[in-house]
N, C-alpha and C. Protein backbone atom coordinates (compact mmCIF):
# COMPACT_ATOMS: atom_id res chain seq x y z
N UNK A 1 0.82 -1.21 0.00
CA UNK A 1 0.00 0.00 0.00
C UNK A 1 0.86 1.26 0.00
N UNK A 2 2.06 1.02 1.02
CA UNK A 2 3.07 2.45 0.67
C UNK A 2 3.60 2.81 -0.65
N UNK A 3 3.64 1.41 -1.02
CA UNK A 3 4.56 1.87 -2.97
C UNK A 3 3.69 2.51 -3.62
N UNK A 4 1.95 2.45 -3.24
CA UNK A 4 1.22 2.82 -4.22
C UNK A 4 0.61 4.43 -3.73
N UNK A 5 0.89 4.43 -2.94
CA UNK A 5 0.44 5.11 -2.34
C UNK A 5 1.72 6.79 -3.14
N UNK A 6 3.25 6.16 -2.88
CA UNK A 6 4.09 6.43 -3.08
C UNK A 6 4.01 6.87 -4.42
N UNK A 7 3.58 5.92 -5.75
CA UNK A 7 3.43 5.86 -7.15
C UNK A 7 2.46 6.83 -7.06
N UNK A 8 1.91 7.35 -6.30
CA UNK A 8 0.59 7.76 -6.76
C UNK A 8 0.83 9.51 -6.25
N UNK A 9 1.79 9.35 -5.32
CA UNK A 9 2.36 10.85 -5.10
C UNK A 9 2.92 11.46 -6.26
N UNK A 10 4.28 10.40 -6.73
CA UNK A 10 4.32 10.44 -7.83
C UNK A 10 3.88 11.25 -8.83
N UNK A 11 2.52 10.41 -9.21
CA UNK A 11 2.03 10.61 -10.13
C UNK A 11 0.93 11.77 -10.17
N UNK A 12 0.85 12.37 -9.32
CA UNK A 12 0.18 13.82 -8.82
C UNK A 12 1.31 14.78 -9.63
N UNK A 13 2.38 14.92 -8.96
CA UNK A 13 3.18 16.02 -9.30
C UNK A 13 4.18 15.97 -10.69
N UNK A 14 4.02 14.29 -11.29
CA UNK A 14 4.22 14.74 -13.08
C UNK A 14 2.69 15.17 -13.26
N UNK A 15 1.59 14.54 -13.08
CA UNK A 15 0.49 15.62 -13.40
C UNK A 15 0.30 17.08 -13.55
N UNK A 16 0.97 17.10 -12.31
CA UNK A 16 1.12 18.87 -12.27
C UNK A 16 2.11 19.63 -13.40
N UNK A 17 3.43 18.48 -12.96
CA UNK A 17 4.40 19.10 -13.99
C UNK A 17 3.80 19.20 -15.68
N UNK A 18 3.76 18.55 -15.93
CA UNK A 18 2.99 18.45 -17.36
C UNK A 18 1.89 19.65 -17.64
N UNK A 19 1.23 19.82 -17.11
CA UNK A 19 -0.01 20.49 -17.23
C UNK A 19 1.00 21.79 -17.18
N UNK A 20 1.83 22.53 -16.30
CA UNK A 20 2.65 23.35 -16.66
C UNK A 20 3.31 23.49 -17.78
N UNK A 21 3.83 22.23 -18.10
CA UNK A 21 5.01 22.29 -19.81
C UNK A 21 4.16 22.17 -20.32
N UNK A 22 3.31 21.53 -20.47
CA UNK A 22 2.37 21.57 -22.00
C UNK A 22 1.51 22.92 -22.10
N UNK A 23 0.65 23.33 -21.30
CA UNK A 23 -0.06 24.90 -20.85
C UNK A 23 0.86 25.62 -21.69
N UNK A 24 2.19 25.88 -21.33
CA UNK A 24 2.64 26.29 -21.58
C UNK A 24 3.41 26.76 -22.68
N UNK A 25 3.28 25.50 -23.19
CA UNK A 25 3.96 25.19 -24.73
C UNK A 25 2.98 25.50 -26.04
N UNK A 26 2.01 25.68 -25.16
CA UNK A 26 0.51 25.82 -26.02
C UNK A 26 0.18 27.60 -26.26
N UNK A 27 1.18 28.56 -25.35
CA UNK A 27 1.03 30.26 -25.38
C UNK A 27 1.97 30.55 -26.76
N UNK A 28 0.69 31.49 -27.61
CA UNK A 28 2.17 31.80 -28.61
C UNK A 28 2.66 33.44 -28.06
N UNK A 29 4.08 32.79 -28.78
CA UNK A 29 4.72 34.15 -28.10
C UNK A 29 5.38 34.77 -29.30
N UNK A 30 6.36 35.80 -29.40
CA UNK A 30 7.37 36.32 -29.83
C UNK A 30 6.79 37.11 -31.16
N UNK A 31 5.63 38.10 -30.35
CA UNK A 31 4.63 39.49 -31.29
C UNK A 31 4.44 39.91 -30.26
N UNK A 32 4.70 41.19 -30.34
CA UNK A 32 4.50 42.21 -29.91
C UNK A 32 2.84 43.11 -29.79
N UNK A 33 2.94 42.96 -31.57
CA UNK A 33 1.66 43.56 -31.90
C UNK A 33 0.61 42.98 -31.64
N UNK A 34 -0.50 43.74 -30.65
CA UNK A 34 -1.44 42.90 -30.60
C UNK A 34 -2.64 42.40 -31.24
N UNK A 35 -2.39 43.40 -32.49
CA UNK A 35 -3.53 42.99 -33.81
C UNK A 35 -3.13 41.29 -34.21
N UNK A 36 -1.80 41.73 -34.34
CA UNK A 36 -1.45 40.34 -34.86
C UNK A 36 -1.48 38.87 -33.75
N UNK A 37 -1.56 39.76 -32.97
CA UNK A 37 -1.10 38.50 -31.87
C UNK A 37 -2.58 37.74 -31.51
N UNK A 38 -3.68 38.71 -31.86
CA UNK A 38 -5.00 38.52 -31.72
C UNK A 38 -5.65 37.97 -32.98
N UNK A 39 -4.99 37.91 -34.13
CA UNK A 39 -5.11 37.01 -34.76
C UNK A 39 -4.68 35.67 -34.93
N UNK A 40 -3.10 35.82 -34.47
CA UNK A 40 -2.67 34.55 -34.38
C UNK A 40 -3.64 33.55 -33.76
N UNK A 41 -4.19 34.25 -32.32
CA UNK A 41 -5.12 33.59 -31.68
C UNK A 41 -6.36 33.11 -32.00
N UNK A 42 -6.84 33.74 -33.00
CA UNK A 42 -7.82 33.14 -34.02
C UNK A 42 -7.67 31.71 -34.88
N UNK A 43 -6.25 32.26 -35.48
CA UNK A 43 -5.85 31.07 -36.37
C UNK A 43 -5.83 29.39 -35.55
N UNK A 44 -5.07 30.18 -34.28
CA UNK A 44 -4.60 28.60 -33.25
C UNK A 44 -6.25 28.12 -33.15
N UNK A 45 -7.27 29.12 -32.87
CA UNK A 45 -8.48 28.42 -31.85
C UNK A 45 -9.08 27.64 -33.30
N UNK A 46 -9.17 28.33 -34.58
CA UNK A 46 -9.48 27.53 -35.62
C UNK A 46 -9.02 26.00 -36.02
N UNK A 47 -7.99 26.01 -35.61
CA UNK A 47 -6.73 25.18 -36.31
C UNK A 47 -6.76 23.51 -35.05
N UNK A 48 -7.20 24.38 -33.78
CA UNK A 48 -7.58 23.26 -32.76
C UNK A 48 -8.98 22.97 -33.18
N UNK A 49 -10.06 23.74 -33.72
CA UNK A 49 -11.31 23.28 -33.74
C UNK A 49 -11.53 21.88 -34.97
N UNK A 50 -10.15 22.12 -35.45
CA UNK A 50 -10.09 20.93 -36.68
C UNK A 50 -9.65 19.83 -35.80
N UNK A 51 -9.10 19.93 -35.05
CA UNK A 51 -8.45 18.54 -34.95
C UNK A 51 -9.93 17.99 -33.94
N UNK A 52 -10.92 18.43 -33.83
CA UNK A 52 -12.03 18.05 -33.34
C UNK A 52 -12.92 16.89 -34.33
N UNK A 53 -12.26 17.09 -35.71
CA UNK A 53 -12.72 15.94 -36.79
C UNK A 53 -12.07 14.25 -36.38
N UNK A 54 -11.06 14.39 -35.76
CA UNK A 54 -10.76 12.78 -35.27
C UNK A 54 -10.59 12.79 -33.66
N UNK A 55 -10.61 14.00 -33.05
CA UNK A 55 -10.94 13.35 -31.54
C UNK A 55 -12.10 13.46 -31.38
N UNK A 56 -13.21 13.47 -31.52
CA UNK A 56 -14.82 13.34 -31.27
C UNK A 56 -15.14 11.81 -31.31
N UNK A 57 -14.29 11.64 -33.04
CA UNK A 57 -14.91 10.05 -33.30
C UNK A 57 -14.33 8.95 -32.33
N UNK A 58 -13.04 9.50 -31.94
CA UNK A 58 -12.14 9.00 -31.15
C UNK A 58 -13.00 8.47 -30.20
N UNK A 59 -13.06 9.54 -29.50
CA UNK A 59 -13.35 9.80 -28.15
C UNK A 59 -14.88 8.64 -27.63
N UNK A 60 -15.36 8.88 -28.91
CA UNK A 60 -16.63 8.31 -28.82
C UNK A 60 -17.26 7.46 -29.14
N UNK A 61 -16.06 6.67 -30.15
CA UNK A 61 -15.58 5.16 -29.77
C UNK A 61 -15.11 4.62 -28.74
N UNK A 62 -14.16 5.05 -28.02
CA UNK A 62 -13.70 4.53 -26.48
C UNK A 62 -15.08 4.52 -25.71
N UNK A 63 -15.72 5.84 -25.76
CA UNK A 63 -17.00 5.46 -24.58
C UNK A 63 -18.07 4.21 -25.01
N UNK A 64 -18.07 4.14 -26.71
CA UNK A 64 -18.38 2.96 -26.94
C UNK A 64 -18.12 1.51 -26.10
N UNK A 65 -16.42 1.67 -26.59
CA UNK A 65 -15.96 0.49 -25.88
C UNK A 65 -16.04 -0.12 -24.38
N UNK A 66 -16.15 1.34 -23.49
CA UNK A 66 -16.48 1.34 -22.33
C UNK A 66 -17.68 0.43 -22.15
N UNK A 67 -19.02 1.04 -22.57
CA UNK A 67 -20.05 0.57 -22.43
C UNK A 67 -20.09 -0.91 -22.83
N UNK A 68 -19.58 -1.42 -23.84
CA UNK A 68 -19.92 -2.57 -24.12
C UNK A 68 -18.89 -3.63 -23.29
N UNK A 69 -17.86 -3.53 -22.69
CA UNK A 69 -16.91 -3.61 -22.39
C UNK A 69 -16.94 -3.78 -20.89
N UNK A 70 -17.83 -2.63 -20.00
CA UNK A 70 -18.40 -2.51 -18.93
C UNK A 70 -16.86 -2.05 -17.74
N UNK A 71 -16.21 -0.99 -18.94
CA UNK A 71 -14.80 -0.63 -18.43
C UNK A 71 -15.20 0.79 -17.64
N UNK A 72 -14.87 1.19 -16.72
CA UNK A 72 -15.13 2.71 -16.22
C UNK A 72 -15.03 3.69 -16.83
N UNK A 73 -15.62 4.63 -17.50
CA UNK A 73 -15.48 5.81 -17.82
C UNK A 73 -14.51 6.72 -17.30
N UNK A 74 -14.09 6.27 -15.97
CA UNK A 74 -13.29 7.52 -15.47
C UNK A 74 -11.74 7.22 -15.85
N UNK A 75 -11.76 5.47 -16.22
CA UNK A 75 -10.20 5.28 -16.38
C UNK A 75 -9.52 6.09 -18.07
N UNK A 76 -10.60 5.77 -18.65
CA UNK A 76 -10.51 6.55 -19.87
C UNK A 76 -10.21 8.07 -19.53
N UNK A 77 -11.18 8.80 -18.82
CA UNK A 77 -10.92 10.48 -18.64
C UNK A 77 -9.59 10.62 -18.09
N UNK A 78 -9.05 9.51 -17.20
CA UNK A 78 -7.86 9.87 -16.03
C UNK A 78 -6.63 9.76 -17.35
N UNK A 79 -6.56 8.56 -17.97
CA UNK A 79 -5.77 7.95 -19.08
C UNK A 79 -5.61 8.99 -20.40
N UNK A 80 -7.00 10.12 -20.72
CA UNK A 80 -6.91 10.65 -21.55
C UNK A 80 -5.64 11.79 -20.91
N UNK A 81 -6.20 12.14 -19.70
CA UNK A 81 -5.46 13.28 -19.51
C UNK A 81 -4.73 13.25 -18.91
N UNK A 82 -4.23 12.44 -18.73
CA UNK A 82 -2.41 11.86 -18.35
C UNK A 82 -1.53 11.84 -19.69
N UNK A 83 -2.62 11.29 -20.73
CA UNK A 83 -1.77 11.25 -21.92
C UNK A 83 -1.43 12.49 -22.50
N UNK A 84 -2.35 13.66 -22.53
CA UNK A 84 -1.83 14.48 -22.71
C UNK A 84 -0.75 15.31 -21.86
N UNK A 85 -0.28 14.84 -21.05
CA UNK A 85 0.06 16.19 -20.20
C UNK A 85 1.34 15.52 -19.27
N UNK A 86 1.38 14.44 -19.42
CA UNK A 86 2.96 13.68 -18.64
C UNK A 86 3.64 13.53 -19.54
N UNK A 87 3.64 12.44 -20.82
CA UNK A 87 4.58 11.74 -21.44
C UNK A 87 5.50 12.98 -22.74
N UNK A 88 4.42 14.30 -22.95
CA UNK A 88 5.00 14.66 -24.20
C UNK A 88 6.12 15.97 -23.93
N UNK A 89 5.55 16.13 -22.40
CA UNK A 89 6.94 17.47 -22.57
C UNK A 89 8.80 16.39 -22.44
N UNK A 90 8.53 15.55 -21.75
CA UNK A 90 9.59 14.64 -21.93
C UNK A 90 9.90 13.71 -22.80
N UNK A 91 9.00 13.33 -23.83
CA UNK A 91 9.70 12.72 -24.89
C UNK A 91 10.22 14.04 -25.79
N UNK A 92 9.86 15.53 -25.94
CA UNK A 92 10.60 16.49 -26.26
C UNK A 92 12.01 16.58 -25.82
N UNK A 93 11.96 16.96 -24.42
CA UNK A 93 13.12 16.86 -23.87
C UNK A 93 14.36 15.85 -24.30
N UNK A 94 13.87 14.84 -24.43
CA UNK A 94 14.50 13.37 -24.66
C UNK A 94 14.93 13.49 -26.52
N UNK A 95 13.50 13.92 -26.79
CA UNK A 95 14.28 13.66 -28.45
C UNK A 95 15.33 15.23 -28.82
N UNK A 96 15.20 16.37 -27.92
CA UNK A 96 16.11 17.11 -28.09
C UNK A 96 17.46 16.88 -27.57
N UNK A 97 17.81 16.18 -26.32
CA UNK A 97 18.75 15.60 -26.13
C UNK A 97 19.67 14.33 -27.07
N UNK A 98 18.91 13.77 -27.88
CA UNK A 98 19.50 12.69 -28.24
C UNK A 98 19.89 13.04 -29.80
N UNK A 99 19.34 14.45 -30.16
CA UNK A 99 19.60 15.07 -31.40
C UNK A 99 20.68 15.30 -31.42
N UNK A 100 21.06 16.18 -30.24
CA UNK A 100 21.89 16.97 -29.51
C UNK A 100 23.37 16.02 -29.27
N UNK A 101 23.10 14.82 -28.93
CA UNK A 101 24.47 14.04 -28.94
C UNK A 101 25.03 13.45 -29.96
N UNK A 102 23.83 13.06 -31.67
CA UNK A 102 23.89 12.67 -32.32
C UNK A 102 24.26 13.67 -34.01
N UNK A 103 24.23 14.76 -33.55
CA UNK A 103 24.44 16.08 -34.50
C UNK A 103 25.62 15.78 -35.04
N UNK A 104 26.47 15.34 -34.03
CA UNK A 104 28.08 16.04 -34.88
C UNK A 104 28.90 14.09 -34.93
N UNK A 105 27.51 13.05 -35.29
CA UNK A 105 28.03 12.18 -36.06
C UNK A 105 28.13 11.85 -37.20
N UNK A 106 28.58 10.73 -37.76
CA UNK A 106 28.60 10.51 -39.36
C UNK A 106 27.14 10.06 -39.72
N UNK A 107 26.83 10.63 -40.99
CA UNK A 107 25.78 11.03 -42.15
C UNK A 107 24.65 9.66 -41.31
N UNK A 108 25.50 8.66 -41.49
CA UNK A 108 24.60 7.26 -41.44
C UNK A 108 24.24 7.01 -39.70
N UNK A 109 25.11 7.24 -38.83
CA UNK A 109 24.54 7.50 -37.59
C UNK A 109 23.15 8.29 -37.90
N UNK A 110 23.70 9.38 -38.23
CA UNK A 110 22.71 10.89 -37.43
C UNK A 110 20.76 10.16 -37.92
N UNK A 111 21.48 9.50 -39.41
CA UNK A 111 19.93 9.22 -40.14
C UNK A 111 19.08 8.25 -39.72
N UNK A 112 19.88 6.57 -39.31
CA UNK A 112 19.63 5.68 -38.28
C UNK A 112 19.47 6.10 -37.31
N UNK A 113 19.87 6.70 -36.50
CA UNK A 113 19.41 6.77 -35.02
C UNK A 113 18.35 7.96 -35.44
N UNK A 114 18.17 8.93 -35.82
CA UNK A 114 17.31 10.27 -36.12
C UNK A 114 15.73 9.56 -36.31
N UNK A 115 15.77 8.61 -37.14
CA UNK A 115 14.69 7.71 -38.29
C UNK A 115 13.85 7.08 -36.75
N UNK A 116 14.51 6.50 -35.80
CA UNK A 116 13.85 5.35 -34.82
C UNK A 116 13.60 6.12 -33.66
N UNK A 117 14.75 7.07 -33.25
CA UNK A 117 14.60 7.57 -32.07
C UNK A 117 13.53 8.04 -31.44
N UNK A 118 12.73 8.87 -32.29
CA UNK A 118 11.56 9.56 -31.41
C UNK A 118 10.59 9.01 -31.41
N UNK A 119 10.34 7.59 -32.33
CA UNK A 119 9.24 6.52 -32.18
C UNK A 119 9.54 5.78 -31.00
N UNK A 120 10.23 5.29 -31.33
CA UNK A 120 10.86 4.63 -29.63
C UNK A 120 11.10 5.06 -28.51
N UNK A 121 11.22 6.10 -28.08
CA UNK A 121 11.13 7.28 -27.27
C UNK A 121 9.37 7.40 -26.82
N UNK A 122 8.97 7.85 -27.49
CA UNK A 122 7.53 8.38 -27.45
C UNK A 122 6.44 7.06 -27.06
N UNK A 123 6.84 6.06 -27.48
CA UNK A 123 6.04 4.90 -27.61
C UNK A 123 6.19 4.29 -26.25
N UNK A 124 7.85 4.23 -25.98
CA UNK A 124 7.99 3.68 -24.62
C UNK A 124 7.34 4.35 -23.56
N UNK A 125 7.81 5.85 -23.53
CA UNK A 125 7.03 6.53 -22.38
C UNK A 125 5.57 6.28 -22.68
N UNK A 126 4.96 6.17 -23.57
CA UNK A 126 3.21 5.99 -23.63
C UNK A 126 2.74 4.98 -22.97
N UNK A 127 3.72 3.52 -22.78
CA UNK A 127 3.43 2.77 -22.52
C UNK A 127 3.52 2.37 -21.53
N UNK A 128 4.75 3.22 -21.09
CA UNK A 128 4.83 2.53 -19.40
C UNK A 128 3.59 3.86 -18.20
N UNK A 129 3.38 4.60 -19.40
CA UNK A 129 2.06 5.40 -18.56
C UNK A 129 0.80 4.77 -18.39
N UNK A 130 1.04 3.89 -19.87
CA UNK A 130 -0.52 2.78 -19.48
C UNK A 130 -0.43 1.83 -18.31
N UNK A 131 0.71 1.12 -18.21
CA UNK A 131 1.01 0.42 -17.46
C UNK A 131 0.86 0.71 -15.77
N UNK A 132 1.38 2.29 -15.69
CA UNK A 132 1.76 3.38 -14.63
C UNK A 132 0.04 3.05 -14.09
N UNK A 133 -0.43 3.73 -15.03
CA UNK A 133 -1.95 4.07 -14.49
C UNK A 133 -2.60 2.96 -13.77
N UNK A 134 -2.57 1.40 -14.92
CA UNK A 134 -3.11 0.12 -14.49
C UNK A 134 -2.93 -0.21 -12.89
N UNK A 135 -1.41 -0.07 -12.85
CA UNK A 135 -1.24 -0.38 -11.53
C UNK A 135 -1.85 0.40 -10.37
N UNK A 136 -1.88 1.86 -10.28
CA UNK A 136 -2.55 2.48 -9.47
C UNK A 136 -4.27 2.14 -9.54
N UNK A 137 -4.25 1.72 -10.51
CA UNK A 137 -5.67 1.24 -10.75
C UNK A 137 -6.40 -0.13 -10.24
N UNK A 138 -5.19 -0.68 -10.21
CA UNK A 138 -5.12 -2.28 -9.60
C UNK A 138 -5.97 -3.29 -10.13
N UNK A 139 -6.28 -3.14 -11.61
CA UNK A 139 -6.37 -4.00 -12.41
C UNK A 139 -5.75 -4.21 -13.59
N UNK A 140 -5.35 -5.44 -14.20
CA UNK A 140 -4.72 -5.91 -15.39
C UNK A 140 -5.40 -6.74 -16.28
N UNK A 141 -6.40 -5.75 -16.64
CA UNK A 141 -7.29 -6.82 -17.60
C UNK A 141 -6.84 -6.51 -18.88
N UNK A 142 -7.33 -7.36 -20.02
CA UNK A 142 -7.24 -6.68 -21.85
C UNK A 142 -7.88 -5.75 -22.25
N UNK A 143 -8.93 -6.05 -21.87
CA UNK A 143 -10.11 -4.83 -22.06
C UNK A 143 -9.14 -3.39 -21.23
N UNK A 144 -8.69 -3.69 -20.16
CA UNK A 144 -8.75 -1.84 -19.52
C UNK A 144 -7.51 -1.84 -20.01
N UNK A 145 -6.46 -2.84 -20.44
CA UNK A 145 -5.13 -2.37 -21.40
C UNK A 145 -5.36 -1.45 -22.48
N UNK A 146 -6.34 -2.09 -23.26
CA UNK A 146 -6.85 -1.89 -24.81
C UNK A 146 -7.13 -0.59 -24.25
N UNK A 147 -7.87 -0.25 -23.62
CA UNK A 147 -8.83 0.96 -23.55
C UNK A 147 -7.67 1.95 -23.24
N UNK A 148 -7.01 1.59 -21.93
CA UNK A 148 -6.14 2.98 -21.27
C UNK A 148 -5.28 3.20 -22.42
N UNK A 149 -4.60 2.26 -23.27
CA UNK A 149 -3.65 2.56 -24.64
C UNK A 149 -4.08 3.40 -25.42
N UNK A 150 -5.82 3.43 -26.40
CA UNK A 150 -6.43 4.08 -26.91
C UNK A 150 -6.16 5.66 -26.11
N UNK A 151 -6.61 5.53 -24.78
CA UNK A 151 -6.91 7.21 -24.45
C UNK A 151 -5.87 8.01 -24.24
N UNK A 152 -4.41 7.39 -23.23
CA UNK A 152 -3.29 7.62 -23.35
C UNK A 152 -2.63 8.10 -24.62
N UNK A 153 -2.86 7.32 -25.89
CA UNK A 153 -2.78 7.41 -26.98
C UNK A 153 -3.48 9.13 -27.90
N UNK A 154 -4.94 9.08 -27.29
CA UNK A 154 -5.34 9.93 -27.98
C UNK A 154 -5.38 11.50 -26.76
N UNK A 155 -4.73 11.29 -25.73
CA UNK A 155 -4.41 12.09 -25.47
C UNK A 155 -3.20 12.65 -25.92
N UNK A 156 -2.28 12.16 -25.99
CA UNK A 156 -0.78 12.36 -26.76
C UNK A 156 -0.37 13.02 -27.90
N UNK A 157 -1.78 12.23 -28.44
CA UNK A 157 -2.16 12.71 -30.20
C UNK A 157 -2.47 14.32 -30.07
N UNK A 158 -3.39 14.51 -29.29
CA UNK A 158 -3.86 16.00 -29.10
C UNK A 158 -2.95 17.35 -28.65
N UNK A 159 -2.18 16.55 -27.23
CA UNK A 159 -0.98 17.69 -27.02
C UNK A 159 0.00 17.64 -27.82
N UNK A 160 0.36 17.04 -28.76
CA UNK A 160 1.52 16.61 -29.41
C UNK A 160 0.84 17.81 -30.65
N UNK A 161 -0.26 17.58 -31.58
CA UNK A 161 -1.01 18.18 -32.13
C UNK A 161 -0.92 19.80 -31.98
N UNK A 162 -1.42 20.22 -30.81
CA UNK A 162 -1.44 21.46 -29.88
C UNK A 162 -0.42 22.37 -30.59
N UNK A 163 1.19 21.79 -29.99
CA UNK A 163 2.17 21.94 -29.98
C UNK A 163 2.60 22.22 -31.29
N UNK A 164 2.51 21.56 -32.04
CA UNK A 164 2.68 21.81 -33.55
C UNK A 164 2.27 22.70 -34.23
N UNK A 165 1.29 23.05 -33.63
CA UNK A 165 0.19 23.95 -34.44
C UNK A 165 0.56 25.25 -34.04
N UNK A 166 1.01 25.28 -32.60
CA UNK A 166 1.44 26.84 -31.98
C UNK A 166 3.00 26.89 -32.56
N UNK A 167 3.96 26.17 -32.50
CA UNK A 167 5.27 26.13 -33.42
C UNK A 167 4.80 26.73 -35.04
N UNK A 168 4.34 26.07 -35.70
CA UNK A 168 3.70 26.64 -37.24
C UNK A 168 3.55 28.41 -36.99
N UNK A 169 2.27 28.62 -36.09
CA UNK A 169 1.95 30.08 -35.99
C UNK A 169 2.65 30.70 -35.51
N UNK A 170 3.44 30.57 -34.64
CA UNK A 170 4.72 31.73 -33.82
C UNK A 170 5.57 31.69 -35.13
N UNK A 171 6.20 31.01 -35.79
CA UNK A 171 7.36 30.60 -37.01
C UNK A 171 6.74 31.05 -38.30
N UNK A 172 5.63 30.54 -38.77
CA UNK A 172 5.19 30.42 -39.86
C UNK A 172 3.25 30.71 -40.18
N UNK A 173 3.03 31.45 -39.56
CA UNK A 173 1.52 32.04 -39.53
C UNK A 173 0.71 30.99 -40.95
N UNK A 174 1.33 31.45 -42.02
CA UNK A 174 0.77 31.45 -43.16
C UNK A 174 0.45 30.04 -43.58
N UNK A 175 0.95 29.22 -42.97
CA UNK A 175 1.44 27.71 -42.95
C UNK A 175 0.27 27.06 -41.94
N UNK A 176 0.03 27.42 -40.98
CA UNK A 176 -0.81 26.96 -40.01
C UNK A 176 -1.86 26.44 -40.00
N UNK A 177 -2.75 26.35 -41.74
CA UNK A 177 -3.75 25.61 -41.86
C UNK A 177 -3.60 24.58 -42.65
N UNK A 178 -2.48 24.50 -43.10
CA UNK A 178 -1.84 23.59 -44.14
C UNK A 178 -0.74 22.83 -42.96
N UNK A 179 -0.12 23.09 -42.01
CA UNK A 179 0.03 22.41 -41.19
C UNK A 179 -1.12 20.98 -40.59
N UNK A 180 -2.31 22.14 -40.23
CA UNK A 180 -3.08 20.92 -40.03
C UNK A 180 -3.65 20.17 -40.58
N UNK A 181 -4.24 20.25 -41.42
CA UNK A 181 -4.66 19.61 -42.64
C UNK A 181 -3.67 18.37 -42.81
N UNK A 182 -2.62 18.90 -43.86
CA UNK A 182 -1.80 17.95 -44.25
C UNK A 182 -0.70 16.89 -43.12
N UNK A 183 -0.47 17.67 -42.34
CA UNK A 183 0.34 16.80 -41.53
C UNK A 183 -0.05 16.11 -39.98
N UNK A 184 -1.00 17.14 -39.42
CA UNK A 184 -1.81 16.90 -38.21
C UNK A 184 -2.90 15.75 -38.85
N UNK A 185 -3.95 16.11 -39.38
CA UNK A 185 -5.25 15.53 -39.79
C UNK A 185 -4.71 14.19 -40.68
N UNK A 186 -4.14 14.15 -41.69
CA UNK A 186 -3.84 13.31 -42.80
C UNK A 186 -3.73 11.40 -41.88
N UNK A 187 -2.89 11.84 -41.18
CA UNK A 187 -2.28 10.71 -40.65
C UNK A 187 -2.71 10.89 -39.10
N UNK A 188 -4.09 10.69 -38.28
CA UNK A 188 -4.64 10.74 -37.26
C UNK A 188 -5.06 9.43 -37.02
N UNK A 189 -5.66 8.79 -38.37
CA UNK A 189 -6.29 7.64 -37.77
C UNK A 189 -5.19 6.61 -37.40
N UNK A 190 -3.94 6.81 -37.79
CA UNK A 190 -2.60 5.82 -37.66
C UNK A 190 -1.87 5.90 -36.85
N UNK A 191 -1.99 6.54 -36.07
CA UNK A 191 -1.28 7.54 -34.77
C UNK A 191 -1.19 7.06 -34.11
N UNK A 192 -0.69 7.97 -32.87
CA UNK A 192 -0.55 7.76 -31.26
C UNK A 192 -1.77 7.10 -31.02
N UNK A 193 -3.15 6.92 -30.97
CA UNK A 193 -4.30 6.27 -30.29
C UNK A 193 -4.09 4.88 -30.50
N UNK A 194 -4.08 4.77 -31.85
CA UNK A 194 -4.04 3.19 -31.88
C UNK A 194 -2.84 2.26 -31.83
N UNK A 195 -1.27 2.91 -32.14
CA UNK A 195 -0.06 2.55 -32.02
C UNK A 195 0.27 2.14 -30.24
N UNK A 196 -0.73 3.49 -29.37
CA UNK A 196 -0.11 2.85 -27.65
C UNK A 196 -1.11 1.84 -27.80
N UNK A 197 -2.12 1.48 -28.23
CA UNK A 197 -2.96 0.38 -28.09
C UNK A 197 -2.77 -1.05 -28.28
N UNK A 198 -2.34 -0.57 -29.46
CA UNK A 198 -1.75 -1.58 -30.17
C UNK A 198 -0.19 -2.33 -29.31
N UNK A 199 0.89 -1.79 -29.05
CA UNK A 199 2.07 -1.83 -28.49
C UNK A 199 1.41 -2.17 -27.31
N UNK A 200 0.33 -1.92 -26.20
CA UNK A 200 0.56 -2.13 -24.75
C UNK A 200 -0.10 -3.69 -24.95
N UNK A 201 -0.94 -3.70 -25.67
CA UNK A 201 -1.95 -5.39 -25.75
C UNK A 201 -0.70 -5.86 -26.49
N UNK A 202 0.42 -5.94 -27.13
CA UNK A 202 1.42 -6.97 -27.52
C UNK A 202 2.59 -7.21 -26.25
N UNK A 203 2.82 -5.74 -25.60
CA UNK A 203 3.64 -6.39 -24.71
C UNK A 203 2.49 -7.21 -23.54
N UNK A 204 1.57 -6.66 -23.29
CA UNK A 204 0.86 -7.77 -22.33
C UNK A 204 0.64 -9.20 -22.77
């Protein structure tokens, strides 16, 4: 009961932490002007209202699954928003570090390790958050694997998403709907939701 108890302190204050780095990562900055800056803010709230085309269906398939499944609703809400908000300011961190050691190698390093790294990175932390959660949860079924992978997953998808979209508009305004579209939206259904899903029901 102390370890979990312990895990679960834990897991309060990456909660917290996260919700800080990501919050945060989500303000655009570096305008002055506030015409513009009040547009930018237009563009971002537009540009998130899209990515509402695959987390709705998402979302509302899992409560599907819940129901039929007879899995809790709340492990999904806890799982969604863990996924967003623990695993992605540190697989940043992580894939900027490992850029960072791998920059000033030869051509075929930098491209091999560059090519795997941030899948493997990103995937692992997703997974040991599903895992993280299960245990505080104190069940190990398929069903609540499957499920917490999906939400973990499509939480990930969303802050990861977020993030991209405010990078585009601080950098590149003009780009920001063609950002989402083509590179956010295109490739959603193949993503983070179903890849931690997929990966946590194979290692189980």
């Amino acid at each position: 009961m102390k370890k979990r108890n312990l895990s679960l302190y834990v897991f309060y204050v990456m909660l917290a932490l996260g919700m800080i780095e990501e919050l945060s990562d989500d303000v655009i900055t570096g305008c002055k002007n506030m015409d513009v800056l009040l547009k930018k803010h237009v563009i971002f709230f537009l540009c998130a209202l899209m990515l509402l085309s695959y987390l709705v269906p998402f979302a509302l398939f899992i409560v599907h699954l819940c129901k039929k499944w007879q899995v809790p609703k709340k492990l999904a809400v806890i799982c969604f928003g863990s996924g967003w908000m623990i695993p992605g300011w540190i697989c940043g961190d992580l894939n900027d570090a490992t850029e960072a050691l791998i920059k000033h190698s030869n051509a075929l390093i930098n491209n091999v390790v560059g090519a795997f790294e941030p899948a493997l990175i990103e995937e692992t932390l997703k997974v040991l958050l599903v895992f993280w959660i299960l245990f505080l949860w104190g069940k190990f079924i398929k069903k609540h694997i499957f499920e917490a992978g999906m939400s973990v997953g499509l939480g990930f998808q969303l802050g990861e998403d977020l993030n991209y979209i405010v990078d585009t508009i601080t950098h590149h305004v003009t780009s920001a709907f063609k950002e989402t579209i083509l590179d956010r939206l295109s490739s959603c259904l193949i993503s983070h939701t179903m890849y931690t899903a997929v990966m946590a029901m194979g290692i189980y």
